[in-house]
PDB file of N, CA and C in Angstrom:
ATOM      1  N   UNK A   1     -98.653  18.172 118.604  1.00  0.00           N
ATOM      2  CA  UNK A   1     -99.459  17.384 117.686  1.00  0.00           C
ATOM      3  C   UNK A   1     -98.688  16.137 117.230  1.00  0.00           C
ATOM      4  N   UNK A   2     -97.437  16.364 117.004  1.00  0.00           N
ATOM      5  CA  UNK A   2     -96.806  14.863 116.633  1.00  0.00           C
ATOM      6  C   UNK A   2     -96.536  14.275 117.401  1.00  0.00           C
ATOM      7  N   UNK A   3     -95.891  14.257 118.686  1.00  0.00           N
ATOM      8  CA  UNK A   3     -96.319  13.180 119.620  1.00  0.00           C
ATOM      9  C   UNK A   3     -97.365  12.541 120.125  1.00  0.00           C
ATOM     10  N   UNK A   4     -98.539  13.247 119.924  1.00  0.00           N
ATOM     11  CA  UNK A   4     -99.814  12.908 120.266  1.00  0.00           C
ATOM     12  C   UNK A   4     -99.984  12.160 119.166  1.00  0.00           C
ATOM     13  N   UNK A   5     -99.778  12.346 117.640  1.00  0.00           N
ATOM     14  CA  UNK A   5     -99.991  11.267 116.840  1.00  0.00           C
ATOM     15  C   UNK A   5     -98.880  10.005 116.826  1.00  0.00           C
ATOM     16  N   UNK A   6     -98.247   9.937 117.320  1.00  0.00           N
ATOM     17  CA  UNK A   6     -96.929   8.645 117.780  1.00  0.00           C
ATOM     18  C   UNK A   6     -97.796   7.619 118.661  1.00  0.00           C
ATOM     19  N   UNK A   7     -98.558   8.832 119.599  1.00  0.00           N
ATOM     20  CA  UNK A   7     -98.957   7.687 120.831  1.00  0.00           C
ATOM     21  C   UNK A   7     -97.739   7.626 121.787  1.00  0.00           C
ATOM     22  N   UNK A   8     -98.402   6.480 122.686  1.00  0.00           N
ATOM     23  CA  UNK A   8     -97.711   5.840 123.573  1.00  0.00           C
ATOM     24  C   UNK A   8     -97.096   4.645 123.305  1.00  0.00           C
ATOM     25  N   UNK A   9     -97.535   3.708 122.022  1.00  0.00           N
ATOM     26  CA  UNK A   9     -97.007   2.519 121.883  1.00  0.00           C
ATOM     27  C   UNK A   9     -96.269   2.507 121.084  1.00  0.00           C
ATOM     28  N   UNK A  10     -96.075   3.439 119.901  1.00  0.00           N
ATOM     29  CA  UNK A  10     -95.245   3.468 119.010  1.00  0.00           C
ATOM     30  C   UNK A  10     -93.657   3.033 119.118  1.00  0.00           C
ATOM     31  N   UNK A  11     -92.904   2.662 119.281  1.00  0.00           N
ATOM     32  CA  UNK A  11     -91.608   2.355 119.677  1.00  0.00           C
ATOM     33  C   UNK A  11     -90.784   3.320 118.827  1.00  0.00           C
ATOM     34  N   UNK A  12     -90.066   4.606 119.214  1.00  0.00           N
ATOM     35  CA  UNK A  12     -89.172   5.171 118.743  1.00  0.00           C
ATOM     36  C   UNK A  12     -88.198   5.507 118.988  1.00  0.00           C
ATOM     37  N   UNK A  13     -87.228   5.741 118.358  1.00  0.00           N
ATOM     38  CA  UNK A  13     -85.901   6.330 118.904  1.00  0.00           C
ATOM     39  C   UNK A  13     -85.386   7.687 119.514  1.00  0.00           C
ATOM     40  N   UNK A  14     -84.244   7.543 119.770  1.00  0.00           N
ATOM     41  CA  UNK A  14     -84.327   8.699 120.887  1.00  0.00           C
ATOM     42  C   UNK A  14     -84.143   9.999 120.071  1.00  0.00           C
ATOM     43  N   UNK A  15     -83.756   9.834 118.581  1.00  0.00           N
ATOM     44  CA  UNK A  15     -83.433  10.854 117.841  1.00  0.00           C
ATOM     45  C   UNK A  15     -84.372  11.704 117.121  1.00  0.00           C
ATOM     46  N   UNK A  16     -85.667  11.548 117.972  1.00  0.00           N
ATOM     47  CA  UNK A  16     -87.048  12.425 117.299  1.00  0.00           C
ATOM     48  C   UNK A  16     -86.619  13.812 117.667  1.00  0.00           C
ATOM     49  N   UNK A  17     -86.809  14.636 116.580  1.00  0.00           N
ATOM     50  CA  UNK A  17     -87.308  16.088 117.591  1.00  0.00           C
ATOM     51  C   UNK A  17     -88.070  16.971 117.233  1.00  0.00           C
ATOM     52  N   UNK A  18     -89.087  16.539 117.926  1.00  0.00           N
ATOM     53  CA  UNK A  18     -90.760  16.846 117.651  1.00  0.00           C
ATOM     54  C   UNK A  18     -90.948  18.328 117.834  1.00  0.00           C
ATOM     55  N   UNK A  19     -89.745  19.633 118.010  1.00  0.00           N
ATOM     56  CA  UNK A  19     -89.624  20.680 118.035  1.00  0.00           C
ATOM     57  C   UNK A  19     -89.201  21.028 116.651  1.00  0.00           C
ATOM     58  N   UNK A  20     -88.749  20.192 116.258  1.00  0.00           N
ATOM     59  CA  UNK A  20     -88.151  20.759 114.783  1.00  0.00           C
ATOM     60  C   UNK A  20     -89.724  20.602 114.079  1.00  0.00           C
ATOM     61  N   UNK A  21     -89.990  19.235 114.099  1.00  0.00           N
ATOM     62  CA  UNK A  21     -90.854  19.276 113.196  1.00  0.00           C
ATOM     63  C   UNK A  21     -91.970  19.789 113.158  1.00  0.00           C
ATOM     64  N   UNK A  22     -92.428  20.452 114.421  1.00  0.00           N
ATOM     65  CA  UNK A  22     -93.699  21.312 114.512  1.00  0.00           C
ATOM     66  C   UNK A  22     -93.484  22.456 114.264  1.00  0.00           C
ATOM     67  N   UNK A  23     -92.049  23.199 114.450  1.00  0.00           N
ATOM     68  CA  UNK A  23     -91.720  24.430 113.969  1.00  0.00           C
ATOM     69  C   UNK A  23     -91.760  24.382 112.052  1.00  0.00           C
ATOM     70  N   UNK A  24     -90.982  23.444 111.734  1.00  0.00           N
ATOM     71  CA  UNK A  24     -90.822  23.418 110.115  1.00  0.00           C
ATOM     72  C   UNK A  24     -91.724  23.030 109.391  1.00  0.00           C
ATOM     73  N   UNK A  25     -92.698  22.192 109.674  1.00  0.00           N
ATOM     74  CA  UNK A  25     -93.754  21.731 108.886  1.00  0.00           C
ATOM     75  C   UNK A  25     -95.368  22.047 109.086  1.00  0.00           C
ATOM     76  N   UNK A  26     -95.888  22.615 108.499  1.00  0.00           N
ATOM     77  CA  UNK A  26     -96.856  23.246 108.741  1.00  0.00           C
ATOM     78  C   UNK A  26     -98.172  22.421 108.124  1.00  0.00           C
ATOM     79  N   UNK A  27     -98.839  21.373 108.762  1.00  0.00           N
ATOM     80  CA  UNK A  27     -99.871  20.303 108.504  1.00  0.00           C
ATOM     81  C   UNK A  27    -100.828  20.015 109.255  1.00  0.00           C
ATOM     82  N   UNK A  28    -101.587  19.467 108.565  1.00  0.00           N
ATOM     83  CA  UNK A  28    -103.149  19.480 109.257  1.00  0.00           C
ATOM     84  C   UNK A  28    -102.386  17.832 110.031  1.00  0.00           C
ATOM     85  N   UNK A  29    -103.547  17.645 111.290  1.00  0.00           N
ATOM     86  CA  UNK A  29    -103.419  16.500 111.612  1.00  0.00           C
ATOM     87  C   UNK A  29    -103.587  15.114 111.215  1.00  0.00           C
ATOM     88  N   UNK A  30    -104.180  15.258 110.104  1.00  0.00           N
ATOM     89  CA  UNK A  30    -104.385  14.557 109.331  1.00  0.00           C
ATOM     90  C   UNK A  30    -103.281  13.961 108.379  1.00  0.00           C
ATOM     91  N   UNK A  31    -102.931  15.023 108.137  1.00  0.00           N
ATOM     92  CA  UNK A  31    -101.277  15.187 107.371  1.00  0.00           C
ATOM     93  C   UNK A  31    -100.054  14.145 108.266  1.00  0.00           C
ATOM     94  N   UNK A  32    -100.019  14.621 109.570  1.00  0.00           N
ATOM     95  CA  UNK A  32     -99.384  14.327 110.466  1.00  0.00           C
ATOM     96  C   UNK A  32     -99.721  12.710 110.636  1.00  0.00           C
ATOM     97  N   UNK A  33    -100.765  12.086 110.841  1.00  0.00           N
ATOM     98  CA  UNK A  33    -101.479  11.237 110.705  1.00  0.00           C
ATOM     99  C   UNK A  33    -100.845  10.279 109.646  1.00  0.00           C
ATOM    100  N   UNK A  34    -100.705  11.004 109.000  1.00  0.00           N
ATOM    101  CA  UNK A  34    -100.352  10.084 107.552  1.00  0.00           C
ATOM    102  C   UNK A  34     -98.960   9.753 107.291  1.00  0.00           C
ATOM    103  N   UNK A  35     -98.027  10.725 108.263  1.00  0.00           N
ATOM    104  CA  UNK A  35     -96.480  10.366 108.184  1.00  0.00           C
ATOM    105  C   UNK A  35     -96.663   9.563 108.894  1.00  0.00           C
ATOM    106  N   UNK A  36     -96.617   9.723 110.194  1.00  0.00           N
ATOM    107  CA  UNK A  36     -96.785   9.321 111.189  1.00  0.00           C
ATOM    108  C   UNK A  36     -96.548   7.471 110.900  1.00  0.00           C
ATOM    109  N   UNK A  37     -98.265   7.175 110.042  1.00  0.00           N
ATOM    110  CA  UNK A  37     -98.009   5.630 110.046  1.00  0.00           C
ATOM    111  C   UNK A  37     -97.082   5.552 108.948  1.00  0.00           C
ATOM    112  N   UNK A  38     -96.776   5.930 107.765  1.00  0.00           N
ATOM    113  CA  UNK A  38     -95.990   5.836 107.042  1.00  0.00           C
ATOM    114  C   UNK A  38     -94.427   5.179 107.298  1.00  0.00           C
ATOM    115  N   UNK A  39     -93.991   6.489 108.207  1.00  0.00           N
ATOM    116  CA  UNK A  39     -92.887   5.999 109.084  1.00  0.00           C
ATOM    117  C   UNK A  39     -92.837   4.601 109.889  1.00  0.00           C
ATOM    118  N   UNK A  40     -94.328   4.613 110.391  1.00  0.00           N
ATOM    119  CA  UNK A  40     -94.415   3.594 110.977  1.00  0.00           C
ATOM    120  C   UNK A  40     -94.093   2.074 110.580  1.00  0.00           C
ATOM    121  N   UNK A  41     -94.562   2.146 108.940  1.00  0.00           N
ATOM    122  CA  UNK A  41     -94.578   1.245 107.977  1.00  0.00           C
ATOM    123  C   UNK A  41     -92.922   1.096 107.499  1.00  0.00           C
ATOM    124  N   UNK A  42     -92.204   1.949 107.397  1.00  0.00           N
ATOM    125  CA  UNK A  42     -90.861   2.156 106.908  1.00  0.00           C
ATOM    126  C   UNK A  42     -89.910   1.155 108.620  1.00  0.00           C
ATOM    127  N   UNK A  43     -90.576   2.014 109.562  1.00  0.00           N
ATOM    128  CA  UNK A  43     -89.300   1.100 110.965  1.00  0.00           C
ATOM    129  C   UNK A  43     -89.898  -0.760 110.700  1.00  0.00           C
ATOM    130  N   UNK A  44     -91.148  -0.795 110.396  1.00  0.00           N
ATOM    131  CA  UNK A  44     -91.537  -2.195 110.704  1.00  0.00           C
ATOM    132  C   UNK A  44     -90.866  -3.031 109.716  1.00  0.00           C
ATOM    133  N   UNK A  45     -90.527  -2.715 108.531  1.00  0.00           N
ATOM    134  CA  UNK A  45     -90.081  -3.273 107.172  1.00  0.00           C
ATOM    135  C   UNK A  45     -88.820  -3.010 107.719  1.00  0.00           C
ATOM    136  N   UNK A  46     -87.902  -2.239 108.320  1.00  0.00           N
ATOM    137  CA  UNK A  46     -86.738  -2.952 109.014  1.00  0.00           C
ATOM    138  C   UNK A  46     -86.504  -3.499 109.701  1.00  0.00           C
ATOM    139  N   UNK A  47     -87.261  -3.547 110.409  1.00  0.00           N
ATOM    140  CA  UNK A  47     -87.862  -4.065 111.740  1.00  0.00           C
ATOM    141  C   UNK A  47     -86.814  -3.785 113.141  1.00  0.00           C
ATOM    142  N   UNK A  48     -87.397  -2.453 112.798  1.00  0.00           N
ATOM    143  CA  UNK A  48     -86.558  -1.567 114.343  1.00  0.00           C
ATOM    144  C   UNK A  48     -87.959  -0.219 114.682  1.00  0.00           C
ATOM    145  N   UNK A  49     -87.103   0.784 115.569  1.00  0.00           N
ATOM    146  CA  UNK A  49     -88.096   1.909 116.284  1.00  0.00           C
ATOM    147  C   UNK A  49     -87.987   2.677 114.711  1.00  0.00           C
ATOM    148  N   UNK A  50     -88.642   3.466 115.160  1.00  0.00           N
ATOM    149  CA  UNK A  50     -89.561   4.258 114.357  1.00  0.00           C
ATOM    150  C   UNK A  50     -88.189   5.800 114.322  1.00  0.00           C
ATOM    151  N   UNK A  51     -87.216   6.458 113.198  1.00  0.00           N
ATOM    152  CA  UNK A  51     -86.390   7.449 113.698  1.00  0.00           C
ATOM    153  C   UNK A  51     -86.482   8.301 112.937  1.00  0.00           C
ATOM    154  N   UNK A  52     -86.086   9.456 113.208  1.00  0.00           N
ATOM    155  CA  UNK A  52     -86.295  10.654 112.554  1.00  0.00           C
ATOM    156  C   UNK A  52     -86.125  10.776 111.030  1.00  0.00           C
ATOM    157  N   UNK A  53     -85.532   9.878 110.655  1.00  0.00           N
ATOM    158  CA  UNK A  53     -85.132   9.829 109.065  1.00  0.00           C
ATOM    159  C   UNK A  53     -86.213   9.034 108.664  1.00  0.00           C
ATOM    160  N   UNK A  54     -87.210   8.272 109.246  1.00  0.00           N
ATOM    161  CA  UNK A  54     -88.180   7.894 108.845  1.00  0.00           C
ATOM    162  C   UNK A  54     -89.076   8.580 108.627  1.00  0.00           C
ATOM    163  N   UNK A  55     -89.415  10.041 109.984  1.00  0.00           N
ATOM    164  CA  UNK A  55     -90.309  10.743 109.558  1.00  0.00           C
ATOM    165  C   UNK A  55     -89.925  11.901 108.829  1.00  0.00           C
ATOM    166  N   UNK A  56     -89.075  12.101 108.737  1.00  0.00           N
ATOM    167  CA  UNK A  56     -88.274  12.985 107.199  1.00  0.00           C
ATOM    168  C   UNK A  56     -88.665  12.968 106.146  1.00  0.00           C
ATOM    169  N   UNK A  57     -88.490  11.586 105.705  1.00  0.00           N
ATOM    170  CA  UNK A  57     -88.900  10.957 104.349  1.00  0.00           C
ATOM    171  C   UNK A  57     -90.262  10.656 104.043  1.00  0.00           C
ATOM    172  N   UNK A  58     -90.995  10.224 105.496  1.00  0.00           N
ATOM    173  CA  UNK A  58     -92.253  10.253 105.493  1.00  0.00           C
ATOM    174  C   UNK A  58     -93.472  11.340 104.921  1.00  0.00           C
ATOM    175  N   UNK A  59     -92.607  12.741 105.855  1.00  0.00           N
ATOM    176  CA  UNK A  59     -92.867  13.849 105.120  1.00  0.00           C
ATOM    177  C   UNK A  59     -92.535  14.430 103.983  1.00  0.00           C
ATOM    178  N   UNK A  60     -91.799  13.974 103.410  1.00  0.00           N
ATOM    179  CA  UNK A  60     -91.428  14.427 101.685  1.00  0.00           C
ATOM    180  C   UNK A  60     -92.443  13.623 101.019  1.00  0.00           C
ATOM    181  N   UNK A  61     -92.851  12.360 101.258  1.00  0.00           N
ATOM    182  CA  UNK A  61     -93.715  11.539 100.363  1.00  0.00           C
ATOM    183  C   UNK A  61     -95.012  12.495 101.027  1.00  0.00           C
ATOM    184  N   UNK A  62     -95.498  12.907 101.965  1.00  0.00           N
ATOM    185  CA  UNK A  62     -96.842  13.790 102.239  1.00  0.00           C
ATOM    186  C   UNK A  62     -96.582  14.498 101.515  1.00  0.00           C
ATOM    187  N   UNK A  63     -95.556  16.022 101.403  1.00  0.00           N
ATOM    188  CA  UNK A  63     -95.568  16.613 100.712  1.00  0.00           C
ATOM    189  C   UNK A  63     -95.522  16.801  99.265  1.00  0.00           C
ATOM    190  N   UNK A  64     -95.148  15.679  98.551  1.00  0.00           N
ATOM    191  CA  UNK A  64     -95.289  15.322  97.193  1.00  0.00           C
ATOM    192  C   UNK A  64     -97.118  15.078  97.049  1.00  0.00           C
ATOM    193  N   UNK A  65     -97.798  13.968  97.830  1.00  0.00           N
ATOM    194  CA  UNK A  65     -98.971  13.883  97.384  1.00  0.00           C
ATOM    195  C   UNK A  65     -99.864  15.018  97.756  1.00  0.00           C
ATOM    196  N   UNK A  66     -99.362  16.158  98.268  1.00  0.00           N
ATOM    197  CA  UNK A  66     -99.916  17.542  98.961  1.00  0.00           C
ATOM    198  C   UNK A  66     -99.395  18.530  97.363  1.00  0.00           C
ATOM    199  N   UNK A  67     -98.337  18.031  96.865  1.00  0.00           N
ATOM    200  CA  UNK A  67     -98.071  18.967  95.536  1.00  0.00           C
ATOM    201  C   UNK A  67     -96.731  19.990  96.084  1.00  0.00           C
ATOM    202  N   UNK A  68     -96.242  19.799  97.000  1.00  0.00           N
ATOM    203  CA  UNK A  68     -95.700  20.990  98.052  1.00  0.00           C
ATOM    204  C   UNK A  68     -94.002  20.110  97.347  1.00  0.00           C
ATOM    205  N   UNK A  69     -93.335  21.677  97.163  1.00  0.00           N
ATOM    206  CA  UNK A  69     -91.870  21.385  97.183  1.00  0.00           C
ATOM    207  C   UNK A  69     -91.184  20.910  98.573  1.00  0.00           C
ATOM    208  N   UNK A  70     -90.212  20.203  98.594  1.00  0.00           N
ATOM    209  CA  UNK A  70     -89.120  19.614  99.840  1.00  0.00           C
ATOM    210  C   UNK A  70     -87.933  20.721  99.690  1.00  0.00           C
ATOM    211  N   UNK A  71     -88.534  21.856 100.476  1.00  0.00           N
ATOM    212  CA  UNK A  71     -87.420  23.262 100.168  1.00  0.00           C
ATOM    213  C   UNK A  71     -86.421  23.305 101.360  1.00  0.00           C
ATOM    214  N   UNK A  72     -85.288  23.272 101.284  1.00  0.00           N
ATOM    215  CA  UNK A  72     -84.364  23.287 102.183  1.00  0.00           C
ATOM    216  C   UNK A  72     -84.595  24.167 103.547  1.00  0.00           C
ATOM    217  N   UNK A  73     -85.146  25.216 102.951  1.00  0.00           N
ATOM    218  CA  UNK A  73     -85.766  26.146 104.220  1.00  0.00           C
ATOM    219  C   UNK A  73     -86.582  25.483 105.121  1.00  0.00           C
ATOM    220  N   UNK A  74     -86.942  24.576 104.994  1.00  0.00           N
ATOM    221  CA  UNK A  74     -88.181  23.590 105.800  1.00  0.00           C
ATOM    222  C   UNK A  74     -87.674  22.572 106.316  1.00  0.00           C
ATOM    223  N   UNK A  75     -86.691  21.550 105.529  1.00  0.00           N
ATOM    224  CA  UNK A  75     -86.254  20.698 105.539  1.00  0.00           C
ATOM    225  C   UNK A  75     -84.853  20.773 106.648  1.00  0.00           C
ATOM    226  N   UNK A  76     -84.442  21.843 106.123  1.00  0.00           N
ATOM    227  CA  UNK A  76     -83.070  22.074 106.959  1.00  0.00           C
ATOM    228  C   UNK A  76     -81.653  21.155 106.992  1.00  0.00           C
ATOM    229  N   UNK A  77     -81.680  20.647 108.122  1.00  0.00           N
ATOM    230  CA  UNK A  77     -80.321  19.781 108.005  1.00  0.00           C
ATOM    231  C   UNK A  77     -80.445  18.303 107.734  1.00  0.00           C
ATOM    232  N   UNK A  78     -81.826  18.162 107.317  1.00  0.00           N
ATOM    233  CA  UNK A  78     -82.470  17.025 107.186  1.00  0.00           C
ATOM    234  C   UNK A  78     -82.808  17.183 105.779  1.00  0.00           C
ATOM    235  N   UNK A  79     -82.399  18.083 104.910  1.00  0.00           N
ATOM    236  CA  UNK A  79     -83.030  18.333 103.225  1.00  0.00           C
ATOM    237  C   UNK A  79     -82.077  16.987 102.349  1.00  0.00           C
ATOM    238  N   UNK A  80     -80.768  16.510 102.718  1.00  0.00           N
ATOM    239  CA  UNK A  80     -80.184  15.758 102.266  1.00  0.00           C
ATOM    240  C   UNK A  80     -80.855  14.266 102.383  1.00  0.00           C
ATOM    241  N   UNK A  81     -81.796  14.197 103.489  1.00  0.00           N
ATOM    242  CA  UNK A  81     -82.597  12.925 103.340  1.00  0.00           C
ATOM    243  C   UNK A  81     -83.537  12.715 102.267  1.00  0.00           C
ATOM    244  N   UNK A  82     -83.493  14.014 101.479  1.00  0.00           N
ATOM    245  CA  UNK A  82     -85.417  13.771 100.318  1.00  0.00           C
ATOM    246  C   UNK A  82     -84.739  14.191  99.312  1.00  0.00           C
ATOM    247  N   UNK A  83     -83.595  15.071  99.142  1.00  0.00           N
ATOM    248  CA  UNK A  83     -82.995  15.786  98.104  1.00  0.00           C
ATOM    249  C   UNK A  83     -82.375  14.708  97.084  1.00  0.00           C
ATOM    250  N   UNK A  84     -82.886  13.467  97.124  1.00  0.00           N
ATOM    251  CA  UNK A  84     -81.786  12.526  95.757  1.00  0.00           C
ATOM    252  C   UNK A  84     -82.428  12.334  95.346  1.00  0.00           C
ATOM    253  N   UNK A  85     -82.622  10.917  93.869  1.00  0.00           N
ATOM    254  CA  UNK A  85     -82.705  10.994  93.016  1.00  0.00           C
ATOM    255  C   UNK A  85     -84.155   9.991  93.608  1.00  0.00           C
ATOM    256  N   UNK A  86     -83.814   9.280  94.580  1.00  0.00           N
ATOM    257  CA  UNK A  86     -85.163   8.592  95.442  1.00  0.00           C
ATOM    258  C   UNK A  86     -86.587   9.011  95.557  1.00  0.00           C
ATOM    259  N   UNK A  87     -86.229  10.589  95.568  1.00  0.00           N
ATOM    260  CA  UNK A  87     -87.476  10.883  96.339  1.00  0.00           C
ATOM    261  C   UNK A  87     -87.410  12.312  95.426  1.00  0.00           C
TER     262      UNK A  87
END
């Protein structure tokens, strides 16, 4: 489901891994949908590819407007990207 929402044109880096995140995050496509451009919005405002710390963070801001905690169990080795005072 998340590569299918990336597409083909999306420009990303090689550091996706669309196994983690379909195992750890449990979202409607819609959901997915919504990181997805989010991230999208985050690489363009640097103006580089699209990388996993984009859709990290992408997903902590879903999960905040979903009401859902950013629980380390989910997050994993990636919980230090949402866990500050930022987000």
């Amino acid at each position: 489901m998340w590569d299918r929402q990336c597409g083909e044109r999306l420009p990303l880096e090689s550091d996706i891994d669309f196994a983690f995140l379909a195992k750890n995050f449990r979202l409607s496509g819609g959901n997915i949908r919504n990181i997805v451009l989010t991230a999208a919005y985050l690489a363009a405002d640097a103006d580089r590819s699209v990388n996993m710390e984009d859709l990290v963070k992408a997903t902590a801001g879903e999960y905040r407007k979903l009401g859902r905690l950013c629980l380390d169990s989910e997050f994993g080795a990636y919980h230090h990207l949402v866990a500050g005072p930022s987000w």
